[in-house]
N, C-alpha and C. Protein backbone atom coordinates (compact mmCIF):
# COMPACT_ATOMS: atom_id res chain seq x y z
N UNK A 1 -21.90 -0.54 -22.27
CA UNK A 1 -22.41 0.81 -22.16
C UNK A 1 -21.22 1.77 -22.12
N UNK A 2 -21.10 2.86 -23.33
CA UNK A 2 -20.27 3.81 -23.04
C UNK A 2 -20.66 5.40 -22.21
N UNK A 3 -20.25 5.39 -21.10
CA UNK A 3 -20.16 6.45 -20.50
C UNK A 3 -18.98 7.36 -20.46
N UNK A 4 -19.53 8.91 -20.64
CA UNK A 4 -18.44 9.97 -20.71
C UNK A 4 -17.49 9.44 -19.15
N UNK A 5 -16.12 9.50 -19.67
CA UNK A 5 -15.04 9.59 -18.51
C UNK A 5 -14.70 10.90 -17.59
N UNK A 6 -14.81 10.84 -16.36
CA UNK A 6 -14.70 12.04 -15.20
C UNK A 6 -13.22 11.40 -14.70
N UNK A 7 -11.95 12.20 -15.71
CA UNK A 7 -10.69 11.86 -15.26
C UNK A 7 -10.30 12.36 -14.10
N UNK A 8 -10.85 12.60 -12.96
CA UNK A 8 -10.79 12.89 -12.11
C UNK A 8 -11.94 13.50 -10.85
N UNK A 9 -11.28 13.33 -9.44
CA UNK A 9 -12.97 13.52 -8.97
C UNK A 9 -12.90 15.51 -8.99
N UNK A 10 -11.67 16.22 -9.48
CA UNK A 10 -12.13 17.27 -9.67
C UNK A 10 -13.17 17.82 -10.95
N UNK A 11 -12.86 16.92 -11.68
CA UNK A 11 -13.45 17.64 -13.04
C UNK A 11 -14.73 17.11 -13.10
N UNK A 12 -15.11 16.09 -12.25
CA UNK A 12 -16.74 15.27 -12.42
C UNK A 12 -16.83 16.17 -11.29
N UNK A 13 -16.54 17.28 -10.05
CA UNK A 13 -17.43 18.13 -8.95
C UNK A 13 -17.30 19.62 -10.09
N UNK A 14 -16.57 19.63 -10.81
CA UNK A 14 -16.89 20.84 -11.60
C UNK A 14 -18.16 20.39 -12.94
N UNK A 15 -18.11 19.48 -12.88
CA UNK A 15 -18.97 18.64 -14.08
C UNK A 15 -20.44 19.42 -13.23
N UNK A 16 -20.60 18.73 -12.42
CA UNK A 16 -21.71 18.81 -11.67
C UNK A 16 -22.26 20.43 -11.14
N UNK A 17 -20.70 21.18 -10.79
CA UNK A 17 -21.05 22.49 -10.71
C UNK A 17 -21.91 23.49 -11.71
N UNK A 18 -21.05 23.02 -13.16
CA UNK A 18 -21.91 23.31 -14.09
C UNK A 18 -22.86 23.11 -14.81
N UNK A 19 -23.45 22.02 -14.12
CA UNK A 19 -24.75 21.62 -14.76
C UNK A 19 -25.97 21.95 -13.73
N UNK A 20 -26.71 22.41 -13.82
CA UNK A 20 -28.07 23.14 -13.10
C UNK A 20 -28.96 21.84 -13.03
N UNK A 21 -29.80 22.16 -12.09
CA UNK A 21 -31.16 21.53 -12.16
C UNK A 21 -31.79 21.56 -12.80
N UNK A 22 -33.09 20.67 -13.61
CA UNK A 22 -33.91 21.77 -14.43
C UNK A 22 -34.75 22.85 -13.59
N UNK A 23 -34.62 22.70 -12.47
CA UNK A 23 -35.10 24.36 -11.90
C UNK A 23 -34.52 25.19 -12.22
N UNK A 24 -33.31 24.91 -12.31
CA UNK A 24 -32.06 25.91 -12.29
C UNK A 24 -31.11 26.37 -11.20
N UNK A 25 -31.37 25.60 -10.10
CA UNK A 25 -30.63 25.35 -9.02
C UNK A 25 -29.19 24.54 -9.33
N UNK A 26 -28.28 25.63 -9.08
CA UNK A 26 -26.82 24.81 -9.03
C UNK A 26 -26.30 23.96 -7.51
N UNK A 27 -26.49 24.79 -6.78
CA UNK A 27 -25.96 23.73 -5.41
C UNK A 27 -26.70 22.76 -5.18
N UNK A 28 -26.14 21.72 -4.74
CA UNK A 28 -26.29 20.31 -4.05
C UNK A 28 -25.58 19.49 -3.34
N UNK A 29 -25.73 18.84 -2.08
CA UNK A 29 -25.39 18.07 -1.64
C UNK A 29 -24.65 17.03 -2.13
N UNK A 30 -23.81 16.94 -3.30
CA UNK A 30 -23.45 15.72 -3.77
C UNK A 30 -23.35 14.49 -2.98
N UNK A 31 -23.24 13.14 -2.98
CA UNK A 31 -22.69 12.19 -2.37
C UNK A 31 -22.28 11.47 -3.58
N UNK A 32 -21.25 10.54 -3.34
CA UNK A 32 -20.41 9.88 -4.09
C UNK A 32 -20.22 8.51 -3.73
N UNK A 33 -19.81 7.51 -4.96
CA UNK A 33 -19.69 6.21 -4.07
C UNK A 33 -19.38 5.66 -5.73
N UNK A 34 -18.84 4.40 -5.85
CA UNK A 34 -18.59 4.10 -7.05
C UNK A 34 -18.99 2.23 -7.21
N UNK A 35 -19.08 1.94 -8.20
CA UNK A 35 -19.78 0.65 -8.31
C UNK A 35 -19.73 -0.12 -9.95
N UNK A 36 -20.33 -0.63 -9.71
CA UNK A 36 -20.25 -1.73 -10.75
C UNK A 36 -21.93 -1.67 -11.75
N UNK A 37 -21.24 -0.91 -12.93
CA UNK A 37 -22.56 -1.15 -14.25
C UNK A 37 -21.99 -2.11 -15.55
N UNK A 38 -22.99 -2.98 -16.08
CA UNK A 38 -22.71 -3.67 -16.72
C UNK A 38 -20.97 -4.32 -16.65
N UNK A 39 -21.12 -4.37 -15.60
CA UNK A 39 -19.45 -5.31 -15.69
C UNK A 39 -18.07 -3.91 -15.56
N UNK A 40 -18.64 -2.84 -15.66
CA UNK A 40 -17.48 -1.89 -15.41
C UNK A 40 -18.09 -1.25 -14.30
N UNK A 41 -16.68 -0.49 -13.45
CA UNK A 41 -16.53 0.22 -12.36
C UNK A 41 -17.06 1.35 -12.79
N UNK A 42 -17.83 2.24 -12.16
CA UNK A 42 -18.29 3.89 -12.70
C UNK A 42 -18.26 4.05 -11.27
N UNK A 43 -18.56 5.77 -11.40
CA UNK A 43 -18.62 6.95 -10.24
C UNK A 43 -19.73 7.04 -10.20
N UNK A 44 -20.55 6.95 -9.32
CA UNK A 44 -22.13 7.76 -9.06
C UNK A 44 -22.35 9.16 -7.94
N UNK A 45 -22.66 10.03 -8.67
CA UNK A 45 -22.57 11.41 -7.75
C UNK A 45 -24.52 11.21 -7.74
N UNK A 46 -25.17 11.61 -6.37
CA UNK A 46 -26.54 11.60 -6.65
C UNK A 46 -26.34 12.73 -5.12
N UNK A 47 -27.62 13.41 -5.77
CA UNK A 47 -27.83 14.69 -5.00
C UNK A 47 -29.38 14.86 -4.96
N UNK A 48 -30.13 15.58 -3.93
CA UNK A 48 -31.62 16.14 -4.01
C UNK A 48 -31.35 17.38 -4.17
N UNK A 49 -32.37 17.94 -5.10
CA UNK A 49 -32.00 19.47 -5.30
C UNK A 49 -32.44 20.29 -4.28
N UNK A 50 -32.12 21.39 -3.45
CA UNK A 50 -32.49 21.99 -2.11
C UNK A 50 -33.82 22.72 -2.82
N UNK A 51 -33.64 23.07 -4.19
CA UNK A 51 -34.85 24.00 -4.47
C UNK A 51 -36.11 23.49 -4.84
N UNK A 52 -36.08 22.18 -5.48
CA UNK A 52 -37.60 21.42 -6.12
C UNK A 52 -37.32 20.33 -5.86
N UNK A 53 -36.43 19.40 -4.63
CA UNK A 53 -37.07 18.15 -4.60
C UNK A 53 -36.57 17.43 -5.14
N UNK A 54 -35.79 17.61 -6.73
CA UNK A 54 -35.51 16.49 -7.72
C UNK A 54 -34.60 15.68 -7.25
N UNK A 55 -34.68 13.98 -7.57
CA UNK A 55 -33.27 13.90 -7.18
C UNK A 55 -32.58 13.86 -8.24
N UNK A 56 -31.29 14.09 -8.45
CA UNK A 56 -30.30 14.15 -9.37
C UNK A 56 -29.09 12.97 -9.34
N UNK A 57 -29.25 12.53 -10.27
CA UNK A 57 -28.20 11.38 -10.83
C UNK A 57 -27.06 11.30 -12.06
N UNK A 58 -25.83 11.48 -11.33
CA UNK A 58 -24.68 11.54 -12.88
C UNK A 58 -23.55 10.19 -12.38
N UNK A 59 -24.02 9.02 -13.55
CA UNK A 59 -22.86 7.97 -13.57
C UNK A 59 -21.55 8.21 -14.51
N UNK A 60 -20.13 8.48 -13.92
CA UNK A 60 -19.30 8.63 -15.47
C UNK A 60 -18.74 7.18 -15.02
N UNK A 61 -17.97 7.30 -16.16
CA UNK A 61 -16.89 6.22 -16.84
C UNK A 61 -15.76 6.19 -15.54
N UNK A 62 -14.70 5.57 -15.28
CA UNK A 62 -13.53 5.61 -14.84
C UNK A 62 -12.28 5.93 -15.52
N UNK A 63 -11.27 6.30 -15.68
CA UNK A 63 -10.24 6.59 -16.56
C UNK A 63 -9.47 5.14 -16.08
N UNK A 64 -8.66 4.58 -17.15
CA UNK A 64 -7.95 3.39 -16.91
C UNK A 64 -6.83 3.21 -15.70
N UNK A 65 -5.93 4.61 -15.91
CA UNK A 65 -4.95 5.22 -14.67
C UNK A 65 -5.69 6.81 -14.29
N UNK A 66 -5.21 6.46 -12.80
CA UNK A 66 -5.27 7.70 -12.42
C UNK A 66 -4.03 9.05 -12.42
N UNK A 67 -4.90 9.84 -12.53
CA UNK A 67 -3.57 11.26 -12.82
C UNK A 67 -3.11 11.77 -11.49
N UNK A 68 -2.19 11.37 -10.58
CA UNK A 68 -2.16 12.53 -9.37
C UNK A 68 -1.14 13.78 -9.77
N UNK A 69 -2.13 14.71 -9.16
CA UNK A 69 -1.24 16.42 -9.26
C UNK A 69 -1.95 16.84 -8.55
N UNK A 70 -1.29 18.39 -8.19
CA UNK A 70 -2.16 19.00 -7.27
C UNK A 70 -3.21 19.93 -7.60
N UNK A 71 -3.99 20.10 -6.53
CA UNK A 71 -5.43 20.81 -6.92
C UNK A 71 -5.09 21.78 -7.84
N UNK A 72 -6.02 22.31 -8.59
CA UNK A 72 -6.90 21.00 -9.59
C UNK A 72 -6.45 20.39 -9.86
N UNK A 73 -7.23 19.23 -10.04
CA UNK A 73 -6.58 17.91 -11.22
C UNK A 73 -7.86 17.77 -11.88
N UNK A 74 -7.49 18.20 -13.24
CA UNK A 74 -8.74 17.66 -14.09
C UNK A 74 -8.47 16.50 -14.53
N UNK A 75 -7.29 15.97 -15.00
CA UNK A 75 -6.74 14.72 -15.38
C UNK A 75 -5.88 14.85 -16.28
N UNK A 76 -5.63 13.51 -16.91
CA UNK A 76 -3.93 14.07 -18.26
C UNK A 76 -4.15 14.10 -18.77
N UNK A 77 -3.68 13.88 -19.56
CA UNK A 77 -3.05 14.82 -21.66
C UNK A 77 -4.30 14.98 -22.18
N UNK A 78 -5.18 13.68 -21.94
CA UNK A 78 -6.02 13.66 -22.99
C UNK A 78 -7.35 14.52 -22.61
N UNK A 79 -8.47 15.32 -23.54
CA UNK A 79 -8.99 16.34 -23.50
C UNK A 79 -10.37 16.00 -22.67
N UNK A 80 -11.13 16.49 -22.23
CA UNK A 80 -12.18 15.97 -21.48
C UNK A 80 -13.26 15.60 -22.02
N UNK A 81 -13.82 14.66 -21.54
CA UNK A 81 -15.41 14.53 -22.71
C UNK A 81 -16.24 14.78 -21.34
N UNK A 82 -16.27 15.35 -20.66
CA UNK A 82 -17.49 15.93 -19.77
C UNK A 82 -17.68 17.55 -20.11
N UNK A 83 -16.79 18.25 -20.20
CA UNK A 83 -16.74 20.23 -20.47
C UNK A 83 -15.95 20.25 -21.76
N UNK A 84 -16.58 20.71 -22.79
CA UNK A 84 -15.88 21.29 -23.86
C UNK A 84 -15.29 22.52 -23.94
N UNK A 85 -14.35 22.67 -24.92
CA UNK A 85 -13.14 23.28 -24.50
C UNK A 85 -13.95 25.00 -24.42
N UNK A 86 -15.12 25.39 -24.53
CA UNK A 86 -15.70 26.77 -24.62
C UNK A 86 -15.64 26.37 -23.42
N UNK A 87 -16.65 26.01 -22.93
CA UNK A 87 -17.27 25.99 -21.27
C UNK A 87 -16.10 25.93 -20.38
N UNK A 88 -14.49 25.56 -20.93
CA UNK A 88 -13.56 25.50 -20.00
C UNK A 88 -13.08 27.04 -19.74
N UNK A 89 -13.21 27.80 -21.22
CA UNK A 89 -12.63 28.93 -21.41
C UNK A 89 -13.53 29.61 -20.63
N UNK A 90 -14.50 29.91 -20.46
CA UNK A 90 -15.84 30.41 -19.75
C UNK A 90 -15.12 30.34 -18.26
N UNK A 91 -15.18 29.64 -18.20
CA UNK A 91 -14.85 29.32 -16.52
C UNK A 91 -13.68 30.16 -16.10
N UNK A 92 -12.73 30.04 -16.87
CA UNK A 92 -11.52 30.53 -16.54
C UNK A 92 -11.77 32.22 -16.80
N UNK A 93 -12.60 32.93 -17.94
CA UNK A 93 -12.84 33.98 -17.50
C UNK A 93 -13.24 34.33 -16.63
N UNK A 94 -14.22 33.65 -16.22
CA UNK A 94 -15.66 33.99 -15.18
C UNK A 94 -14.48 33.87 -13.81
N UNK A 95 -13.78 33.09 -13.09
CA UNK A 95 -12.84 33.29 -12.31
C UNK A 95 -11.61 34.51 -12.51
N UNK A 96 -10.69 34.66 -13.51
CA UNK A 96 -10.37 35.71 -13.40
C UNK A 96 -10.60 37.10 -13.65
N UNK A 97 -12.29 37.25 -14.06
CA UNK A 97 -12.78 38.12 -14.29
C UNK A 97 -13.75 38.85 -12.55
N UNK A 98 -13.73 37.95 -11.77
CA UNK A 98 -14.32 38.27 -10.34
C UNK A 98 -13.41 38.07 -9.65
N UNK A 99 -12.49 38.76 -9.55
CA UNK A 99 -11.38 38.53 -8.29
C UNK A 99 -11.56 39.62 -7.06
N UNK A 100 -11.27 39.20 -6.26
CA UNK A 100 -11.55 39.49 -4.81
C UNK A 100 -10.64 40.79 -4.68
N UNK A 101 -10.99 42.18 -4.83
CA UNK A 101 -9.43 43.27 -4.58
C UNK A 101 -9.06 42.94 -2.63
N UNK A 102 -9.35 42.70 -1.94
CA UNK A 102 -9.00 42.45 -0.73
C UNK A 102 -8.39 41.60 0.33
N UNK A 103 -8.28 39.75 -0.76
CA UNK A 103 -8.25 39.23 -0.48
C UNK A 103 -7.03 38.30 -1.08
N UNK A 104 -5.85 38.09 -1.56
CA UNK A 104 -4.50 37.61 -1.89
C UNK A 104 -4.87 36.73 -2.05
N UNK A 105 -5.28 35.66 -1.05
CA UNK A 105 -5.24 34.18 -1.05
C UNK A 105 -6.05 34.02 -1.84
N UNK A 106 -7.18 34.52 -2.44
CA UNK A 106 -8.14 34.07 -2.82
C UNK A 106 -8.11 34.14 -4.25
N UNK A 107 -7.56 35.22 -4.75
CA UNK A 107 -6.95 35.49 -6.04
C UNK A 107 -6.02 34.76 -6.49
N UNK A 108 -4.85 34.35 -5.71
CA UNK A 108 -3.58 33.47 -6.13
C UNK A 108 -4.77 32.05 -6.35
N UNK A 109 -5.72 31.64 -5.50
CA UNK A 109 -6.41 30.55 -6.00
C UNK A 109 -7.10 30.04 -6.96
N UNK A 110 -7.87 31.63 -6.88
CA UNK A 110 -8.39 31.69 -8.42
C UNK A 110 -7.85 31.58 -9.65
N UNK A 111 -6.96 32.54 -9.75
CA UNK A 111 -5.43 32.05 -11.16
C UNK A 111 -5.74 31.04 -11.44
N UNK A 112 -4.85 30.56 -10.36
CA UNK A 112 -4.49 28.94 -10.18
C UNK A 112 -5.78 28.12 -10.51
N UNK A 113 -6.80 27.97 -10.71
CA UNK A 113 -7.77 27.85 -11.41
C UNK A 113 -7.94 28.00 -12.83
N UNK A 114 -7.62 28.93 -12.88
CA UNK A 114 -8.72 29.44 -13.95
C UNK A 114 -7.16 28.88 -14.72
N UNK A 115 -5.69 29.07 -14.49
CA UNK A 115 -4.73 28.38 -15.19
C UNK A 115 -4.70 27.22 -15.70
N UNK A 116 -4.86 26.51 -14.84
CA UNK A 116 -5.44 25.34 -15.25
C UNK A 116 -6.64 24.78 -16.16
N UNK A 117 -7.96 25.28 -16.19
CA UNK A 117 -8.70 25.80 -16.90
C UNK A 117 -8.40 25.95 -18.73
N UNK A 118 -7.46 26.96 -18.42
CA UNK A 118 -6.83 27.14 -19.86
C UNK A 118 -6.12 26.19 -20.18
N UNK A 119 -5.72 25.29 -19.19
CA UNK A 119 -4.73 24.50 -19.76
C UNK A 119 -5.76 22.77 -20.05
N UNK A 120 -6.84 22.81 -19.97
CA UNK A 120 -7.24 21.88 -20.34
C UNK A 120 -8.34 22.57 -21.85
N UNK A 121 -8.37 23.80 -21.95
CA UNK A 121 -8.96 24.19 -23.30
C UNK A 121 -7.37 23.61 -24.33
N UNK A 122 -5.86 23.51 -24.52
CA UNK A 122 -5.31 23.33 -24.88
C UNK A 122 -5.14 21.86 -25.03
N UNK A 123 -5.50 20.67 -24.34
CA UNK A 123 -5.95 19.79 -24.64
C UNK A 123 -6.56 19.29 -25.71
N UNK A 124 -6.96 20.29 -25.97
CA UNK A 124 -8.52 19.49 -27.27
C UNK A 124 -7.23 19.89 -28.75
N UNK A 125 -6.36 20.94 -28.34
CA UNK A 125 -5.44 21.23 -29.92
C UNK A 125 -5.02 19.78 -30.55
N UNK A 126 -5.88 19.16 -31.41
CA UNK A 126 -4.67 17.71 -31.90
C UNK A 126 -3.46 17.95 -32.25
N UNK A 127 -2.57 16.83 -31.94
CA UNK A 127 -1.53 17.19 -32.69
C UNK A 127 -1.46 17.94 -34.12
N UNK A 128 0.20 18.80 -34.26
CA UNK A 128 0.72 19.26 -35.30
C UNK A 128 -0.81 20.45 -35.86
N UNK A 129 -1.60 20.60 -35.08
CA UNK A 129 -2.65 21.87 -35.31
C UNK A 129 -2.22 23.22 -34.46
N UNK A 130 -2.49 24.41 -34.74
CA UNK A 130 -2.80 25.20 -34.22
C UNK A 130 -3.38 25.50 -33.30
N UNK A 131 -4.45 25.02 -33.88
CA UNK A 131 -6.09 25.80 -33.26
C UNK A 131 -6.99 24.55 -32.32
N UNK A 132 -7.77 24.80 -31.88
CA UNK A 132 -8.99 23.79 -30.99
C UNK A 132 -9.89 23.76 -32.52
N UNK A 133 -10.38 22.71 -32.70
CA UNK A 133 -11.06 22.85 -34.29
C UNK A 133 -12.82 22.96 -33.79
N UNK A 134 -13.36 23.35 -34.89
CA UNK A 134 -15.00 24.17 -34.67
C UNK A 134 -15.86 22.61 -34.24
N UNK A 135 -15.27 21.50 -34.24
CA UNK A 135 -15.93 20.58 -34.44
C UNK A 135 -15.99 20.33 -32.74
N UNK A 136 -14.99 20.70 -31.82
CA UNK A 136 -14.71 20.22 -30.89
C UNK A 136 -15.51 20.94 -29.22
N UNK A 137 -16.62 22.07 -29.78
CA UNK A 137 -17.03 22.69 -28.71
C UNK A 137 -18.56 21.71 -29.29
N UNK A 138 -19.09 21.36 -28.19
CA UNK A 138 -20.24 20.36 -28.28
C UNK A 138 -21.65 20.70 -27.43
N UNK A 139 -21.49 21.67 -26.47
CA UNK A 139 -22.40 22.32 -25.59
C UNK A 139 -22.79 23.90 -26.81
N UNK A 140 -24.08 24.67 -26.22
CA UNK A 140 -24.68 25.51 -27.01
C UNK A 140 -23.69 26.39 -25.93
N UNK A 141 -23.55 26.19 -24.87
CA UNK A 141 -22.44 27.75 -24.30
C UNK A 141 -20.99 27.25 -24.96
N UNK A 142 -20.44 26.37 -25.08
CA UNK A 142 -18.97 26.09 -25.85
C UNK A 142 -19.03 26.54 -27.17
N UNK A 143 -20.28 26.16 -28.33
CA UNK A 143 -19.89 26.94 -29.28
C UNK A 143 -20.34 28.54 -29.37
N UNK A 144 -21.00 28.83 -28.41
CA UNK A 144 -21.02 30.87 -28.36
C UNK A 144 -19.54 31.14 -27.98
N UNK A 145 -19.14 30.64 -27.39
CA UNK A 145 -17.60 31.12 -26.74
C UNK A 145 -17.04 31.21 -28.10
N UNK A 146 -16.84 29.98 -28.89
CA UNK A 146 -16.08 29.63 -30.20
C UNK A 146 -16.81 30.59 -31.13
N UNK A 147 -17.84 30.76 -31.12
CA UNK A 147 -18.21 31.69 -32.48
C UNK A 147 -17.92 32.76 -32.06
N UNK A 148 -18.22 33.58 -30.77
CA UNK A 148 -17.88 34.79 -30.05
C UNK A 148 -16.33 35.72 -30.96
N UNK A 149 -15.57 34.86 -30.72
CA UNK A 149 -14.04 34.54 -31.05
C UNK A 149 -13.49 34.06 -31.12
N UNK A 150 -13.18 32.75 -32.31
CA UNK A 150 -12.67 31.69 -32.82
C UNK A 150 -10.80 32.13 -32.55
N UNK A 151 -10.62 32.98 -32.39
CA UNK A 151 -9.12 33.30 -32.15
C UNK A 151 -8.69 32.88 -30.72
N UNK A 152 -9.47 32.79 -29.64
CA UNK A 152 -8.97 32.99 -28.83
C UNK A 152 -8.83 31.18 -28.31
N UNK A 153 -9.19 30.49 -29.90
CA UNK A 153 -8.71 29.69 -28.93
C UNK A 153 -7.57 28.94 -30.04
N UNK A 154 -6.47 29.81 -30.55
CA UNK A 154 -5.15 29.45 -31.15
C UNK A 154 -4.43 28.99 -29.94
N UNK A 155 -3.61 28.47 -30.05
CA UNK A 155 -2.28 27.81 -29.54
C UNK A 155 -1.16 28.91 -28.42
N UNK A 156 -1.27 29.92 -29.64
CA UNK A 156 -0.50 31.08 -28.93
C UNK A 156 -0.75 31.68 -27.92
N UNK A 157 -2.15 32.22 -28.24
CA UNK A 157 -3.18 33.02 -27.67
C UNK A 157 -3.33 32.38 -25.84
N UNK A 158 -3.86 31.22 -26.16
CA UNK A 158 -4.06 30.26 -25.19
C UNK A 158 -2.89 30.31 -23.75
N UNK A 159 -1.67 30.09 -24.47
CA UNK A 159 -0.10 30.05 -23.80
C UNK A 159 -0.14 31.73 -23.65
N UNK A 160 -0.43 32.49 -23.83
CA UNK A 160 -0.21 33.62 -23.10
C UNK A 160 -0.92 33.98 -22.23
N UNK A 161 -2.52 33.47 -22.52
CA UNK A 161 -3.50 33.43 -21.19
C UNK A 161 -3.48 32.68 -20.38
N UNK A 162 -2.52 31.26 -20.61
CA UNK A 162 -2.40 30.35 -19.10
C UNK A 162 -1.33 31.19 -18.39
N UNK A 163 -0.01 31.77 -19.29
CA UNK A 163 0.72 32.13 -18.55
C UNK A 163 0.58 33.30 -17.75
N UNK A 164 -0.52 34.46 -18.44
CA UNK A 164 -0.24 35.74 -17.33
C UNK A 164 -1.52 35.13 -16.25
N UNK A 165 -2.45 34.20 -15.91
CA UNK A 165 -2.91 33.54 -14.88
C UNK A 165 -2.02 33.51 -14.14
N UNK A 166 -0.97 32.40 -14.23
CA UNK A 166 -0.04 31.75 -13.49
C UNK A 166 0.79 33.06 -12.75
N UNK A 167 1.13 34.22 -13.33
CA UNK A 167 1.97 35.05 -13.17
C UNK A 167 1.76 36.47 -12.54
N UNK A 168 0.19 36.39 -12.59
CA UNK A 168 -0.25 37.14 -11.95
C UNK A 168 -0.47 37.20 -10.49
């Protein structure tokens, strides 16, 4: 059985952040615990939804090594198969687009987020390319981002929006 890989337990609690109930309830209780399917190790996150009851179940894959860095860690080099590279860019607006005017810490966190963020939309660039290619946003919100403005997700573009995150 192939299951999508959650290279990390940050990017499978953002996995989960962004995926709704079918009520449409985002929060949940996650619990976590990991186990054995068909002969491989997986992650099991299972939650009841606070709003209808459902219970909710997401098994991923394991990555072969683990990546340590510091918060976030979405994982390494290689690009994510849980959030495509729109839904990453999304995020990273949606964080540095609500920043706190009152609050320092909370902003330097957010960056720091949403930097990272960008730096896993740069992931998906294959080698010796430019660009994130049209083939590679796989969710209906990843390709609105990509059709929105197919520019913004060049190489260049990208490296100037991780960097004024970081620098801000």
């Amino acid at each position: 059985m192939m299951l999508p890989v959650a290279r990390t337990r940050d990017e499978a609690r953002l996995y989960l952040d962004l995926t709704p109930c079918a009520c449409g309830e985002v929060d949940a209780d996650w619990q976590h615990a990991t186990g054995l399917l068909d002969g491989e190790l997986v992650s099991v996150y299972d939650a009841t939804c606070p709003n209808c009851d459902a219970e909710r179940e997401y098994t991923f894959g394991l990555p072969e090594h683990e990546t340590a860095a510091e918060f976030p860690n979405f994982g390494g080099p290689e690009p994510s198969q849980l959030i495509d590279p729109g839904r990453w860019m999304a995020l990273a607006d949606h964080l540095a687009g609500n920043l706190p005017a009152d609050d320092p810490g909370t902003v330097t966190h957010a960056l720091q987020f949403a930097a990272a963020a960008v730096a896993e939309v740069i992931k998906f660039i294959p080698p010796g390319e430019t660009a994130v290619p049209a083939d590679a946003f796989w969710t209906p919100e990843g390709r609105a981002a990509y059709e929105a403005d197919p520019g913004r997700f060049h190489r260049t573009r990208l490296g100037i929006t991780q960097q004024t995150y970081r620098t801000t």
